[in-house]
N, C-alpha and C. Protein backbone atom coordinates (compact mmCIF):
# COMPACT_ATOMS: atom_id res chain seq x y z
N UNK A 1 96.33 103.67 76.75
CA UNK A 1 96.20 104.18 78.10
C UNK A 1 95.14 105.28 78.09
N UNK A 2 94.08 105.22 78.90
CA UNK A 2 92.71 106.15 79.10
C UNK A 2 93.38 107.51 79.49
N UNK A 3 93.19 108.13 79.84
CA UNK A 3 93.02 110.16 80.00
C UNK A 3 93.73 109.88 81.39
N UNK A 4 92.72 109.24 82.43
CA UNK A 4 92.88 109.21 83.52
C UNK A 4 94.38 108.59 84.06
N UNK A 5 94.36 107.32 83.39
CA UNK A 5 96.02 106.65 83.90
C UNK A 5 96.90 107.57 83.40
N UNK A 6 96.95 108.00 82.04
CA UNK A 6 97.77 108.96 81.82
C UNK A 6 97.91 110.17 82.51
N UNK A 7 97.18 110.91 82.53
CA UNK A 7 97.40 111.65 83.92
C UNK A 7 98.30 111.37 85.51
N UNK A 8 97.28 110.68 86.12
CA UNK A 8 97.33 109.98 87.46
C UNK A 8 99.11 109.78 87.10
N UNK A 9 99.87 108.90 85.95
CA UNK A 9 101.23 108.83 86.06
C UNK A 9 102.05 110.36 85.90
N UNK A 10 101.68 110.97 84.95
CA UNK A 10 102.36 112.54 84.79
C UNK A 10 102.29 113.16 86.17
N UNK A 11 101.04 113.43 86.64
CA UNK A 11 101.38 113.77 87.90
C UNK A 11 101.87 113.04 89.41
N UNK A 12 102.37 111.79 89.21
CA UNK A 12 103.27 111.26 90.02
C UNK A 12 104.95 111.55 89.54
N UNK A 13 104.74 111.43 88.55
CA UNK A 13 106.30 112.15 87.76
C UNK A 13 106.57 113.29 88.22
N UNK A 14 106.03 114.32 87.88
CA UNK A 14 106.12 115.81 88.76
C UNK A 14 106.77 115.70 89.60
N UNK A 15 106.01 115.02 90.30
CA UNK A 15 105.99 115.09 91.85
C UNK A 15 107.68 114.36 92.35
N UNK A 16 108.03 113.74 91.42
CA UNK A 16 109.13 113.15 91.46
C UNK A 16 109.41 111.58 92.39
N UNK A 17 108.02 111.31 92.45
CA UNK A 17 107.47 109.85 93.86
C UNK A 17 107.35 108.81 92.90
N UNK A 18 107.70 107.47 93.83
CA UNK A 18 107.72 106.53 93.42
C UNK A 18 106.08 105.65 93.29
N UNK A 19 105.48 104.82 92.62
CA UNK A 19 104.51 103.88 93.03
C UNK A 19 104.31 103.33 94.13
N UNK A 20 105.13 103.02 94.84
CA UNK A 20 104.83 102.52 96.00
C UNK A 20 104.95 103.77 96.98
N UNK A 21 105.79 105.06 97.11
CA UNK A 21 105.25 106.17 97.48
C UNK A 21 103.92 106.88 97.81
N UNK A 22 103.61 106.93 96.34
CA UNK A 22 101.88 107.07 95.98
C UNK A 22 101.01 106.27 96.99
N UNK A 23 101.40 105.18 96.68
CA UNK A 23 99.77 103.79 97.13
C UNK A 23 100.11 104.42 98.80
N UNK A 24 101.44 104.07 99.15
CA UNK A 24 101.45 104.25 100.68
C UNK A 24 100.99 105.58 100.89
N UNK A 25 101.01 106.74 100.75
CA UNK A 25 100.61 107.97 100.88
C UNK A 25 98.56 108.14 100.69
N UNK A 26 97.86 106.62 99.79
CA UNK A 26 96.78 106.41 100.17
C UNK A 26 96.68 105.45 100.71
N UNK A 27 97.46 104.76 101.74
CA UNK A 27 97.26 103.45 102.25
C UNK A 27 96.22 102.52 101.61
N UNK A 28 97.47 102.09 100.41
CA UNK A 28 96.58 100.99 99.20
C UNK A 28 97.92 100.17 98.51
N UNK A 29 97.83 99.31 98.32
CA UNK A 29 98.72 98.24 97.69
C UNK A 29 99.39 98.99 96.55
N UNK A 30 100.73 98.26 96.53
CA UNK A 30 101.33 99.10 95.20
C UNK A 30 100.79 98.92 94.01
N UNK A 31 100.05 97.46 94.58
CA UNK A 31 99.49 96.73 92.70
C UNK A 31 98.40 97.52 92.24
N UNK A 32 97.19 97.76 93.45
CA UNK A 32 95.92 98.26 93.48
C UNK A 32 96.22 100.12 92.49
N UNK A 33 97.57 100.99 93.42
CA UNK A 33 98.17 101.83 92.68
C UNK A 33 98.30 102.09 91.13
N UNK A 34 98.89 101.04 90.98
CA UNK A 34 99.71 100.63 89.66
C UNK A 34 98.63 100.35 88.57
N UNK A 35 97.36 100.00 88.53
CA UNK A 35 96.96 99.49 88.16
C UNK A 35 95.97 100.47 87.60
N UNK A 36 95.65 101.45 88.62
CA UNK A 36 95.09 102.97 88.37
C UNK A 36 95.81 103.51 87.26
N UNK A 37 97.63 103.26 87.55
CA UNK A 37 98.10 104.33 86.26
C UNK A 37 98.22 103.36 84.93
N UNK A 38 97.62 101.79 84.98
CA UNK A 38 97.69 101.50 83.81
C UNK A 38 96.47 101.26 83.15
N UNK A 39 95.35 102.14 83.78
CA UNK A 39 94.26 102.15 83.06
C UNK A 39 93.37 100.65 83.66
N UNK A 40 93.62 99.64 84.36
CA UNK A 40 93.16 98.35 84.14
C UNK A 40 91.73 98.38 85.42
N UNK A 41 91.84 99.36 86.49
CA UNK A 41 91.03 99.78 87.86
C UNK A 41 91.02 101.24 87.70
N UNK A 42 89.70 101.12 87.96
CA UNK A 42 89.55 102.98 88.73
C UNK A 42 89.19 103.05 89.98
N UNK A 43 89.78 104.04 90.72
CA UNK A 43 89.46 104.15 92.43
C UNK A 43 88.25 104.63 92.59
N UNK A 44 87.34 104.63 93.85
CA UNK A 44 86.20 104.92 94.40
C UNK A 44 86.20 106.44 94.32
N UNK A 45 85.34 106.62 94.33
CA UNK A 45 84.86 108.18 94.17
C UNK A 45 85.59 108.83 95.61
N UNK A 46 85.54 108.26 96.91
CA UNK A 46 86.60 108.72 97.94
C UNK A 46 87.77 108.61 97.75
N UNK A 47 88.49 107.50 96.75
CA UNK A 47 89.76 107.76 96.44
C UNK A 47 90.09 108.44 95.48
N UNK A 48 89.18 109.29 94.56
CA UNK A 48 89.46 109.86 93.43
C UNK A 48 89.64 111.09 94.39
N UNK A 49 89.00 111.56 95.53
CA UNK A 49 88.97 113.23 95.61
C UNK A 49 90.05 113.02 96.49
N UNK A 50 90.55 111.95 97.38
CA UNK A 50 91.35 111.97 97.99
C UNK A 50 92.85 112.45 96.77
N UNK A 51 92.96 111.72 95.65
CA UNK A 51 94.04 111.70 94.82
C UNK A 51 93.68 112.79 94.51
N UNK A 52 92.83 113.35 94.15
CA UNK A 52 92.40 114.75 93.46
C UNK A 52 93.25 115.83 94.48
N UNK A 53 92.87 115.68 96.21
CA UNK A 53 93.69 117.09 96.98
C UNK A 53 94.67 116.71 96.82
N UNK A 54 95.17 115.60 96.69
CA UNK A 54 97.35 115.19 96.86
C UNK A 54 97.66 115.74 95.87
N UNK A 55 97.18 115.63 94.35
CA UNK A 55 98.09 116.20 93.66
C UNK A 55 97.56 117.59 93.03
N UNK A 56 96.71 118.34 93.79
CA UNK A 56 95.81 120.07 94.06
C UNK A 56 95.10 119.76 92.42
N UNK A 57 94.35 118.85 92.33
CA UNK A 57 94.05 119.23 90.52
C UNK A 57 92.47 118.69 90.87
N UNK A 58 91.54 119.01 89.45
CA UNK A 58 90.33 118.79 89.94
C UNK A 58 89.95 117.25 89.31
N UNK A 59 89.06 116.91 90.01
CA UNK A 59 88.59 115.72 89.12
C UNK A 59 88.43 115.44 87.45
N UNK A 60 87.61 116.80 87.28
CA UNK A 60 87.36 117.28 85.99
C UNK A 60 88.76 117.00 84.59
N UNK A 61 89.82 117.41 85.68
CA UNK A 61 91.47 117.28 84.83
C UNK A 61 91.69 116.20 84.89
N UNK A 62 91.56 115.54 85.85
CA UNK A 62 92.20 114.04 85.73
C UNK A 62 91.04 113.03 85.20
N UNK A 63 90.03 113.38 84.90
CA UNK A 63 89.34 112.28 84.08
C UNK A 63 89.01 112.97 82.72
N UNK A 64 89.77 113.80 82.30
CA UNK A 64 89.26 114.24 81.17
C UNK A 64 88.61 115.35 80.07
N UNK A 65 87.95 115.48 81.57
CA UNK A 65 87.23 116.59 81.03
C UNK A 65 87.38 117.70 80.56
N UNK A 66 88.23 118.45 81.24
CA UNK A 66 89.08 119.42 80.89
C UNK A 66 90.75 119.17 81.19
N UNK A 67 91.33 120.32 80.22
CA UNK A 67 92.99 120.64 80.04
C UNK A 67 93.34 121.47 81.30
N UNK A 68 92.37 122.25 82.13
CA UNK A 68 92.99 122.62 83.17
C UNK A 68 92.77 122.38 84.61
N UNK A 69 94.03 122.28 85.42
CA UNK A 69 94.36 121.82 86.38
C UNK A 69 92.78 122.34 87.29
């Protein structure tokens, strides 16, 4: 699992939300979702910053780059 899926799932855990929670909260398929946290798709650069304000963290954290939020 890449940086990013791993992430993207920890911080749906937090959050205590389901997958299909998530996708609906970006009006996107649960599969299209799911598929983000298993590494297999990455979202558009509008859906990355969109996921980036939902869960307050920067791009930078969720792809890797850095350890802080």
């Amino acid at each position: 699992m890449n940086t990013f899926a791993k992430r993207l799932k920890e911080l749906r855990l937090a959050k205590g939300m389901t997958l299909k929670e998530v996708a609906g909260q970006f009006g996107i398929t649960l599969g299209a979702y799911a598929h983000y946290e298993q590494g297999i798709r990455e979202p558009s650069y509008d859906l990355l910053a969109r996921i980036c304000d939902f869960f307050d963290v920067s791009s930078d954290y969720l792809i890797g780059r850095t350890d802080i939020y």
